[in-house]
C-alpha atoms as a PDB file:
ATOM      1  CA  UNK A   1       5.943 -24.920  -0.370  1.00  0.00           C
ATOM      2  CA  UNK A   2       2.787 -26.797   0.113  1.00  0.00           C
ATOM      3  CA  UNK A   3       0.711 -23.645   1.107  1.00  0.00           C
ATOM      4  CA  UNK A   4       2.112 -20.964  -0.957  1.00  0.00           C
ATOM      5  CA  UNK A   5       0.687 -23.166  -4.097  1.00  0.00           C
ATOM      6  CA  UNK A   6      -2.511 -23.272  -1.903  1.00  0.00           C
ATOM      7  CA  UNK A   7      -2.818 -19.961  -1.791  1.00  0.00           C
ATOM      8  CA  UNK A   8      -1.916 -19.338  -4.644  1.00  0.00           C
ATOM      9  CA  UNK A   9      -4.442 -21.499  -6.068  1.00  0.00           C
ATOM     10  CA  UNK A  10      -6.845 -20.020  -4.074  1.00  0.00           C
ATOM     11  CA  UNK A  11      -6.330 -16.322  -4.037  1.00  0.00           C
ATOM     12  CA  UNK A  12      -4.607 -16.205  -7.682  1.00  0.00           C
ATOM     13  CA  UNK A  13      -1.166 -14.515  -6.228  1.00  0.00           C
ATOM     14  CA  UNK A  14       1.296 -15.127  -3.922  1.00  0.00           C
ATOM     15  CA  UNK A  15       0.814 -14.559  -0.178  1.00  0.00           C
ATOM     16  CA  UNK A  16       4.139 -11.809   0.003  1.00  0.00           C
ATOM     17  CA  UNK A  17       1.991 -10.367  -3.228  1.00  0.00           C
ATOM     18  CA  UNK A  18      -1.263 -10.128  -1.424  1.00  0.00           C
ATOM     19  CA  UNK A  19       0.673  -9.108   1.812  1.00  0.00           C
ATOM     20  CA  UNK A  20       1.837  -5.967   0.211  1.00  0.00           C
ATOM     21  CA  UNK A  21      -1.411  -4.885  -1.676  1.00  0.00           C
ATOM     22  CA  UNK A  22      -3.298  -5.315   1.248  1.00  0.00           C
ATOM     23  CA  UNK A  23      -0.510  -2.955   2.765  1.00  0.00           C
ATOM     24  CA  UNK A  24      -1.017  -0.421   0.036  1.00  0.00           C
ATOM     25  CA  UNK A  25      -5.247  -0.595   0.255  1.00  0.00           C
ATOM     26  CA  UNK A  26      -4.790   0.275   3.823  1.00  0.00           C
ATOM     27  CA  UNK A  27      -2.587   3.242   3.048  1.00  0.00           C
ATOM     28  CA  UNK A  28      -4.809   4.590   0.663  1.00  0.00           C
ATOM     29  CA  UNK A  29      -7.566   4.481   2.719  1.00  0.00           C
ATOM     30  CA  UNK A  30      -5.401   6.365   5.741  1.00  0.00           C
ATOM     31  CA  UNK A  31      -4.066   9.020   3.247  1.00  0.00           C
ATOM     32  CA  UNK A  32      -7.698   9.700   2.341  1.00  0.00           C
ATOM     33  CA  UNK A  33      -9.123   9.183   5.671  1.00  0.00           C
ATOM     34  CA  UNK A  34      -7.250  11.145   7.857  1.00  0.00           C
ATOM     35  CA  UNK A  35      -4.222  14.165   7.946  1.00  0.00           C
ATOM     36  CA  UNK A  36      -1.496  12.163   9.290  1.00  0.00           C
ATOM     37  CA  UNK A  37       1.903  12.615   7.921  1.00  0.00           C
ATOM     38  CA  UNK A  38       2.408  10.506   4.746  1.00  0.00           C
ATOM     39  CA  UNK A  39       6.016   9.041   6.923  1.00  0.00           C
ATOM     40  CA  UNK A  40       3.690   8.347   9.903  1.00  0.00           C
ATOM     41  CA  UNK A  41       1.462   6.599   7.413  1.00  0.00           C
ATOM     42  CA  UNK A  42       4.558   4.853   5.957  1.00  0.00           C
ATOM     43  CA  UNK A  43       5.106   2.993   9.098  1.00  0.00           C
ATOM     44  CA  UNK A  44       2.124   2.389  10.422  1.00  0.00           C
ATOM     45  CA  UNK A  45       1.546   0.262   6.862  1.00  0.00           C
ATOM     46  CA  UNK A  46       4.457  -1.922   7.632  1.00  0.00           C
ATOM     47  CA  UNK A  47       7.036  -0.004   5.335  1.00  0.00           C
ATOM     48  CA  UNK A  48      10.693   0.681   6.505  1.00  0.00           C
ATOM     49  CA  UNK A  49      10.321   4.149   5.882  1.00  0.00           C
ATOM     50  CA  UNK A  50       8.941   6.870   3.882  1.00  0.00           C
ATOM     51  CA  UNK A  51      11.284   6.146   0.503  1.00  0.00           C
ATOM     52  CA  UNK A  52      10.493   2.691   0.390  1.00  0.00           C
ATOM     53  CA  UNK A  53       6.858   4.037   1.003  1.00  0.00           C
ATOM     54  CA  UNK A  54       6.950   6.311  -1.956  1.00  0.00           C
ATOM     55  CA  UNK A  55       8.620   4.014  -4.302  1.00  0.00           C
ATOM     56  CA  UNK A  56       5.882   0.854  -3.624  1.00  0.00           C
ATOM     57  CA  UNK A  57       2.776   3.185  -3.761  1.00  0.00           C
ATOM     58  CA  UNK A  58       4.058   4.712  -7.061  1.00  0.00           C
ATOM     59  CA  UNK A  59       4.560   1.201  -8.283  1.00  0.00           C
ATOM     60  CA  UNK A  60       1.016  -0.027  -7.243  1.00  0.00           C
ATOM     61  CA  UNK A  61      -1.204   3.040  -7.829  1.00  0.00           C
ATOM     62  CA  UNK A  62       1.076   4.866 -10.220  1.00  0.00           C
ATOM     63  CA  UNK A  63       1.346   8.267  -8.512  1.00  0.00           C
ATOM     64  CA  UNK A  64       3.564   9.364  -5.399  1.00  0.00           C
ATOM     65  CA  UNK A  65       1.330   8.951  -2.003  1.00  0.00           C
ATOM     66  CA  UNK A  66       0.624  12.721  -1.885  1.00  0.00           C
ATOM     67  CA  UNK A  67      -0.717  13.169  -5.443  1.00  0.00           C
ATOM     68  CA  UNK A  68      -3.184  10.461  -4.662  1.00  0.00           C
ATOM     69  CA  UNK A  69      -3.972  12.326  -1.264  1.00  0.00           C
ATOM     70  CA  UNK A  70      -4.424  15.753  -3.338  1.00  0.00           C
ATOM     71  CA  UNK A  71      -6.255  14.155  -6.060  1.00  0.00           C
ATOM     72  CA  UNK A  72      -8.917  12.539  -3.373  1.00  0.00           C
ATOM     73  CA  UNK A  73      -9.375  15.404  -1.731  1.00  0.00           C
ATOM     74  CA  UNK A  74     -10.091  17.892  -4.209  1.00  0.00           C
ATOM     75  CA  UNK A  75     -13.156  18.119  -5.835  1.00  0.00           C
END
């Protein structure tokens, strides 16, 4: 109890909160950064699997994983 309010306090969200959009910046920067499958990437990012993946990143960023992948890469 005593350190979620502490971090809370201190980072302005809760630590599962800042958990998983530290989850999703590190997916967006792999989906950018390199070619690996989007499942691969899923995993590696701490997510069950692909779905759940998908569902959280549209959620967060507001677009499916691969739009955001085509939209980076294109000019």
């Amino acid at each position: 109890g005593y350190f979620t309010r502490a971090f809370k306090v201190t980072f302005g969200e809760s630590p599962h909160r800042w958990r998983h959009q530290k989850r999703i910046e590190h997916a967006c920067s792999r989906l950018v950064g390199t070619d690996e499958a989007i499942a691969g990437i899923a995993v590696a990012c701490g997510f069950n699997d692909q779905a759940h993946f998908t569902r959280a990143f549209k959620t967060a960023i507001g677009m499916t994983p691969h739009t955001y992948r085509m939209q980076a890469i294109s000019p």
